[in-house]
C-alpha atoms as a PDB file:
ATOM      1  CA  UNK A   1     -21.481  -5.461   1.264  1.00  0.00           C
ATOM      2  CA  UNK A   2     -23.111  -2.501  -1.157  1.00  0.00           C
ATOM      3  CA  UNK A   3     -22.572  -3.535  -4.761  1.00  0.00           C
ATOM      4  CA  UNK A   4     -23.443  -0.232  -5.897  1.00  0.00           C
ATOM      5  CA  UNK A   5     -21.523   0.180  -9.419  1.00  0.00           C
ATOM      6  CA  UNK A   6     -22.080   4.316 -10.626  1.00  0.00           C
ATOM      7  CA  UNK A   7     -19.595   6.993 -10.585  1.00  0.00           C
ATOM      8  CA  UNK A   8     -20.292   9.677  -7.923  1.00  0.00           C
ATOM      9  CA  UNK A   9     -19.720  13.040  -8.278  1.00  0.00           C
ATOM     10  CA  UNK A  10     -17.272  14.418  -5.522  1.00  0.00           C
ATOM     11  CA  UNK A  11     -19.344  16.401  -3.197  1.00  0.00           C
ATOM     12  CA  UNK A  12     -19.072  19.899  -1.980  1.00  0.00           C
ATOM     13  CA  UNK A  13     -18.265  20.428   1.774  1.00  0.00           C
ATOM     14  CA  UNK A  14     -17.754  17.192   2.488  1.00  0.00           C
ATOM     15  CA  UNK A  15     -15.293  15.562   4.907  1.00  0.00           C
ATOM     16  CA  UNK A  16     -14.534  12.126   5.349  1.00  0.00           C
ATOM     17  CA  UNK A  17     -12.511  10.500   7.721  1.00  0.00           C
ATOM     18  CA  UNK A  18     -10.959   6.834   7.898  1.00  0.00           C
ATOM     19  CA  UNK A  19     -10.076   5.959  11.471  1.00  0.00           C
ATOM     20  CA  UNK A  20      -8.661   2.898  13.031  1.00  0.00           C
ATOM     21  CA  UNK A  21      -5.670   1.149  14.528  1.00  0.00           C
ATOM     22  CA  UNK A  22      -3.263   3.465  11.708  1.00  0.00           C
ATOM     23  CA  UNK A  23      -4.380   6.587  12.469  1.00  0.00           C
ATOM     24  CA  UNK A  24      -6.930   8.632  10.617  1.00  0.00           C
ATOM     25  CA  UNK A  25      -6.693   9.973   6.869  1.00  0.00           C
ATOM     26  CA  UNK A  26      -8.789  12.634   6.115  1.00  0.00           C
ATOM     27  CA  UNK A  27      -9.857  13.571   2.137  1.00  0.00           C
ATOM     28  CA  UNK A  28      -9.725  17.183   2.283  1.00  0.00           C
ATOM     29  CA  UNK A  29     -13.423  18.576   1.911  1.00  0.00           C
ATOM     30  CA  UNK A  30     -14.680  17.020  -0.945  1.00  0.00           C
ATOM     31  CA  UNK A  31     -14.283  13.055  -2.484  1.00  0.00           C
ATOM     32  CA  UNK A  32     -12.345  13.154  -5.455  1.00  0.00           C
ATOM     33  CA  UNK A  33     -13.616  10.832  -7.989  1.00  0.00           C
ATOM     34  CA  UNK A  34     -12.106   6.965  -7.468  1.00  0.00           C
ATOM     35  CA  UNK A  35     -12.030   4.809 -10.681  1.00  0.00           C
ATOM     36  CA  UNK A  36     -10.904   0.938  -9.600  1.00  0.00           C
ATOM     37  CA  UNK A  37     -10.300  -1.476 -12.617  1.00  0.00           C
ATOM     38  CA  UNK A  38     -12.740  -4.334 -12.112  1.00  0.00           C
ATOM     39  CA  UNK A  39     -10.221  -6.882 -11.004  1.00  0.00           C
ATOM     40  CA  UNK A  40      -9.175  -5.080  -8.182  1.00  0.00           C
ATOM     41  CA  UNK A  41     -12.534  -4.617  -7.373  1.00  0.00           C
ATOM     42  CA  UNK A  42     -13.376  -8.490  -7.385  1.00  0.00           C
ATOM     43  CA  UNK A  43     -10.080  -9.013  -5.490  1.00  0.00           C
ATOM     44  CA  UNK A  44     -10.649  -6.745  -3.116  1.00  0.00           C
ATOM     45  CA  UNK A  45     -14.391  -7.854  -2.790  1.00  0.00           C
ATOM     46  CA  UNK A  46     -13.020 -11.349  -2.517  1.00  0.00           C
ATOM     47  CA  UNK A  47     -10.561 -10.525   0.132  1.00  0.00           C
ATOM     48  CA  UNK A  48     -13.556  -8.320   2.081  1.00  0.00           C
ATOM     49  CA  UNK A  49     -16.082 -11.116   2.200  1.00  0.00           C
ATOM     50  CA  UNK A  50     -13.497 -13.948   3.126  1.00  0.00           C
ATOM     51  CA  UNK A  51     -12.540 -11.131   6.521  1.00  0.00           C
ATOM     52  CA  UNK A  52     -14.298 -11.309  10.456  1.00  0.00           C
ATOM     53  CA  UNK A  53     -16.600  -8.557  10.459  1.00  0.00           C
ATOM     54  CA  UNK A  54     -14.559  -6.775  12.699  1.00  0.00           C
ATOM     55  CA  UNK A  55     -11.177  -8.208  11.502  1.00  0.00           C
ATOM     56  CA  UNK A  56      -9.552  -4.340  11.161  1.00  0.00           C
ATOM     57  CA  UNK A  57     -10.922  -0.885  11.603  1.00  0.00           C
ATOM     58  CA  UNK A  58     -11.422   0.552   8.323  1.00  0.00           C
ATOM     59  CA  UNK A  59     -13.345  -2.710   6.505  1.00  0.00           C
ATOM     60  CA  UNK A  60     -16.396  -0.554   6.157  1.00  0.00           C
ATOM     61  CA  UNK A  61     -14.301   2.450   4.484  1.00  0.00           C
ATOM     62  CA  UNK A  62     -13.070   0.190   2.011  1.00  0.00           C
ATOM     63  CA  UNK A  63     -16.728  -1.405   1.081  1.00  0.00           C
ATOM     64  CA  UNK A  64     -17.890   2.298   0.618  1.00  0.00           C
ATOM     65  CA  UNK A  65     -15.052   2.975  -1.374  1.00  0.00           C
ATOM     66  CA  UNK A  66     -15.611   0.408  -3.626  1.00  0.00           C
ATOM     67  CA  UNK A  67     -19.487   1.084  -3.852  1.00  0.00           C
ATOM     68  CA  UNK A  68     -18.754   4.354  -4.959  1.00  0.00           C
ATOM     69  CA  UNK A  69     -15.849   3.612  -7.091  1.00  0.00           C
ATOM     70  CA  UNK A  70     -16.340   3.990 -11.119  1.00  0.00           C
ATOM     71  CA  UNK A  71     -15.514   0.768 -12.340  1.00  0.00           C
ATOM     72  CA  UNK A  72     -13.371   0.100 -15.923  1.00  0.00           C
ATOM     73  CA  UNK A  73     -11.813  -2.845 -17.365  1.00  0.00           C
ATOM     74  CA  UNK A  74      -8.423  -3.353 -16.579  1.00  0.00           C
ATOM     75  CA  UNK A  75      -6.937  -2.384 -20.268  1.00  0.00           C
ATOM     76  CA  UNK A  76      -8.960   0.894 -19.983  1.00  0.00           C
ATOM     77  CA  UNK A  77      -7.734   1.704 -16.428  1.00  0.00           C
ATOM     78  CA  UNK A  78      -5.945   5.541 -16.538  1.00  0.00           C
ATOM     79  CA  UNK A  79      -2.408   5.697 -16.333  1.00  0.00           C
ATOM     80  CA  UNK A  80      -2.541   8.279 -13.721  1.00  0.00           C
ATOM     81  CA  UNK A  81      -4.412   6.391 -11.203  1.00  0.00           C
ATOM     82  CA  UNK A  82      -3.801   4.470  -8.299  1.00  0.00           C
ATOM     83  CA  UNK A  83      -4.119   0.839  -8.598  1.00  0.00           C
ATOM     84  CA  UNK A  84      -3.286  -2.429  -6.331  1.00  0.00           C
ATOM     85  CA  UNK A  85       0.320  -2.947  -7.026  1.00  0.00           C
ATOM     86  CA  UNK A  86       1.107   0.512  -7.851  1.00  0.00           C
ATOM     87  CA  UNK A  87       4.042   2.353  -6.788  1.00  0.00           C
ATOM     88  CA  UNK A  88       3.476   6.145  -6.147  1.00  0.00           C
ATOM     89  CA  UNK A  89       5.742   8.880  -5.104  1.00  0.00           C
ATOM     90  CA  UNK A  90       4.098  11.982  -2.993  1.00  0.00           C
ATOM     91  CA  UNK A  91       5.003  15.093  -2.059  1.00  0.00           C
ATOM     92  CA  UNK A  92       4.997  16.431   1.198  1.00  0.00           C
ATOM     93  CA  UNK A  93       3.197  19.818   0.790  1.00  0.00           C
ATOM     94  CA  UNK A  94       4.949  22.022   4.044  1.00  0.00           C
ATOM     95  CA  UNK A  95       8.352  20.788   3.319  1.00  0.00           C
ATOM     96  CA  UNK A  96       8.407  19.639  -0.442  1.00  0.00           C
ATOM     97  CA  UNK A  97       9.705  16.238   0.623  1.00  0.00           C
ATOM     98  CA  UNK A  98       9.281  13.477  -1.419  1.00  0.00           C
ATOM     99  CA  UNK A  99       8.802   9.373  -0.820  1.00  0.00           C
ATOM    100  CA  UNK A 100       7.550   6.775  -2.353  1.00  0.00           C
ATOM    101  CA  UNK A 101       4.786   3.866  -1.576  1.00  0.00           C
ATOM    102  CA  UNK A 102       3.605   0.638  -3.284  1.00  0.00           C
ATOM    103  CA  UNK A 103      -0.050   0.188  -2.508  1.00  0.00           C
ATOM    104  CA  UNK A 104      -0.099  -4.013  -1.451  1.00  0.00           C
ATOM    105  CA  UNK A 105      -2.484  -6.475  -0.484  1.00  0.00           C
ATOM    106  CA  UNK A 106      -1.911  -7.484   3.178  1.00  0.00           C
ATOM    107  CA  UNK A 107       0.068 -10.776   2.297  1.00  0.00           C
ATOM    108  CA  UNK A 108       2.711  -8.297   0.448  1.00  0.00           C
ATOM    109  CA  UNK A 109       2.945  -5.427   3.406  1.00  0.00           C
ATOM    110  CA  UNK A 110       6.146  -5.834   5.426  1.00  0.00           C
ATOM    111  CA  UNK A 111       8.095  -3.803   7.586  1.00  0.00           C
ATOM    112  CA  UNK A 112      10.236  -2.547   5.383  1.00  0.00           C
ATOM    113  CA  UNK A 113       8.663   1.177   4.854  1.00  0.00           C
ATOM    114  CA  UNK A 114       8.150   1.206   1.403  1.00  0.00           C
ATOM    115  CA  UNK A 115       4.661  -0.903   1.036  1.00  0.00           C
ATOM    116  CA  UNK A 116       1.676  -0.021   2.390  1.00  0.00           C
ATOM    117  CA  UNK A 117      -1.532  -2.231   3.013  1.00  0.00           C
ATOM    118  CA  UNK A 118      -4.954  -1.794   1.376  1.00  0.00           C
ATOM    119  CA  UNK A 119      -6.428  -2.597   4.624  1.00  0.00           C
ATOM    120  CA  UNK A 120      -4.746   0.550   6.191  1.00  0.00           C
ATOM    121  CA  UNK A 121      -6.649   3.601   6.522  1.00  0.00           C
ATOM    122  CA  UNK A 122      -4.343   5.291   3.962  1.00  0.00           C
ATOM    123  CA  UNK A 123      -4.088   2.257   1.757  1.00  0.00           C
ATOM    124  CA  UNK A 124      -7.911   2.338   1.323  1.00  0.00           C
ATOM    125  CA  UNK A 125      -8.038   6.587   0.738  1.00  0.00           C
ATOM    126  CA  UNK A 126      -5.033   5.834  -1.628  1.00  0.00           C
ATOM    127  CA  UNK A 127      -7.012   3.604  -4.149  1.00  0.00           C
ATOM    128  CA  UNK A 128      -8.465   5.021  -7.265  1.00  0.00           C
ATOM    129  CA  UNK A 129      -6.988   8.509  -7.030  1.00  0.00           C
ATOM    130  CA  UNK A 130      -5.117  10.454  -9.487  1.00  0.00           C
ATOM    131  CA  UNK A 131      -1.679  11.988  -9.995  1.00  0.00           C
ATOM    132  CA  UNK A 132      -2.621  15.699  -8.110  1.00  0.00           C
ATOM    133  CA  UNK A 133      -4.814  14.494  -5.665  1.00  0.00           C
ATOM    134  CA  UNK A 134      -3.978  15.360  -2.226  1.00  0.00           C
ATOM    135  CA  UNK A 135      -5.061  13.601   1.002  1.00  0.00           C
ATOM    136  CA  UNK A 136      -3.833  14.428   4.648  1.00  0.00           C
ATOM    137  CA  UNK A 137      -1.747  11.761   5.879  1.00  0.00           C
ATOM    138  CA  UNK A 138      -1.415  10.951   9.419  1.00  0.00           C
ATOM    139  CA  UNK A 139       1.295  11.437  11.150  1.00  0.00           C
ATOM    140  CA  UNK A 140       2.842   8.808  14.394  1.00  0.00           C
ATOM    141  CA  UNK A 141       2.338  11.303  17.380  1.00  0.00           C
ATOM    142  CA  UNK A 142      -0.576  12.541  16.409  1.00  0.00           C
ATOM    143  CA  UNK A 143      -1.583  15.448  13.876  1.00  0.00           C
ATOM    144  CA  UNK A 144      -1.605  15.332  10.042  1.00  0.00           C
ATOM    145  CA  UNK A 145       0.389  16.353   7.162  1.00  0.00           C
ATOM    146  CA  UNK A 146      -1.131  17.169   3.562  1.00  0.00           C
ATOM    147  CA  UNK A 147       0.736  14.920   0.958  1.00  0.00           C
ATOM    148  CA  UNK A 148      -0.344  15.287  -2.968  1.00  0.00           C
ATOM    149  CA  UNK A 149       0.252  12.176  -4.808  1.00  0.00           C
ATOM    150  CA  UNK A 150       2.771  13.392  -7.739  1.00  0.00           C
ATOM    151  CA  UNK A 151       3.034  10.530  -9.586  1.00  0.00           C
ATOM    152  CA  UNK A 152       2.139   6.684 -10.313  1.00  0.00           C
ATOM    153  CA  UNK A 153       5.310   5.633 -11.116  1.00  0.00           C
ATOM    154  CA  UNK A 154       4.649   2.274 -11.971  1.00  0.00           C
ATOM    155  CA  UNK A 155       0.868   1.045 -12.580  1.00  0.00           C
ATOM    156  CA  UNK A 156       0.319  -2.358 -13.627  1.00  0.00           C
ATOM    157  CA  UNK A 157      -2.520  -1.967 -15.932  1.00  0.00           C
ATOM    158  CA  UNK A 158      -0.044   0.409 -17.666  1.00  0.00           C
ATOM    159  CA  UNK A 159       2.335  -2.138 -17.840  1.00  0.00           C
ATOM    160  CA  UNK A 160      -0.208  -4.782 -19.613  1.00  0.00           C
ATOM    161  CA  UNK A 161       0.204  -6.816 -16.494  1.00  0.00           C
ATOM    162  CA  UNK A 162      -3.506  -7.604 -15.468  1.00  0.00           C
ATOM    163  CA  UNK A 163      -2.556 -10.993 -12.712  1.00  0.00           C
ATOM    164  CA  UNK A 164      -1.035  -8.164 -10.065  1.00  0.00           C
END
């Protein structure tokens, strides 16, 4: 897996795409910046090297998001960013509609609707963004829908809490 560690400027024009079993997310044109507190990062490492090489779709996506992923300590990680255990409401941007998602590790995803996995293609694009960003989320059927994150409603690094 790339250990890379620098931040990385989003890039003009381009597209990226996370396909796989859940559909595909697509980050708009460019790849807003992703900062990762560096426990989630050696979780998430952890979890990564511990996986089959092909044990789900997106496992590459998720190295390369955490080789390009500016990396701060957990008690500087920004309130307005997307962490493991975080709870975030988003906005859908056609209708307005709002709903809310707690980013999980796999063991914590259930059917319920209201978690979804880091291993998922939009669990991995989710990571490390900020209140504003805006991703386009697939929809079942086929087809997208573009769906701003509005807030982090409950973070928590925010929260002092640095074992979630």
């Amino acid at each position: 897996m790339p250990k890379r560690r620098t931040p990385v400027a989003p890039a003009a024009g381009v597209r990226v795409l996370w396909g796989g079993y859940f559909g595909v997310v697509d980050i708009m044109d460019t790849k807003p910046q992703v900062v990762i507190s560096t426990l989630d990062a050696a979780r998430l490492e952890s979890m990564l090297e511990k996986l089959p090489a092909k044990a789900f779709p997106g496992k590459r996506n998720l190295e390369d998001e955490l080789a390009r992923a500016h990396l701060v300590e957990p008690e500087a990680m920004p309130p307005d960013r997307v962490s493991m255990n975080s709870t975030v409401r988003f906005r859908v941007e056609s209708s307005a509609e709002s709903f809310t998602l707690k980013l999980v590790y796999p063991k914590d995803a259930g059917d319920s609707g209201d978690t979804v996995s880091i291993l998922a293609p939009v669990g991995s694009a989710l990571l490390g963004l900020a209140e504003g960003d805006q991703i386009d989320w697939p929809k079942p059927g086929g087809g997208s829908i573009a769906v701003r994150i509005e807030e982090v409603m409950d973070q928590p690094e925010r929260g002092g809490d640095y074992r979630a």
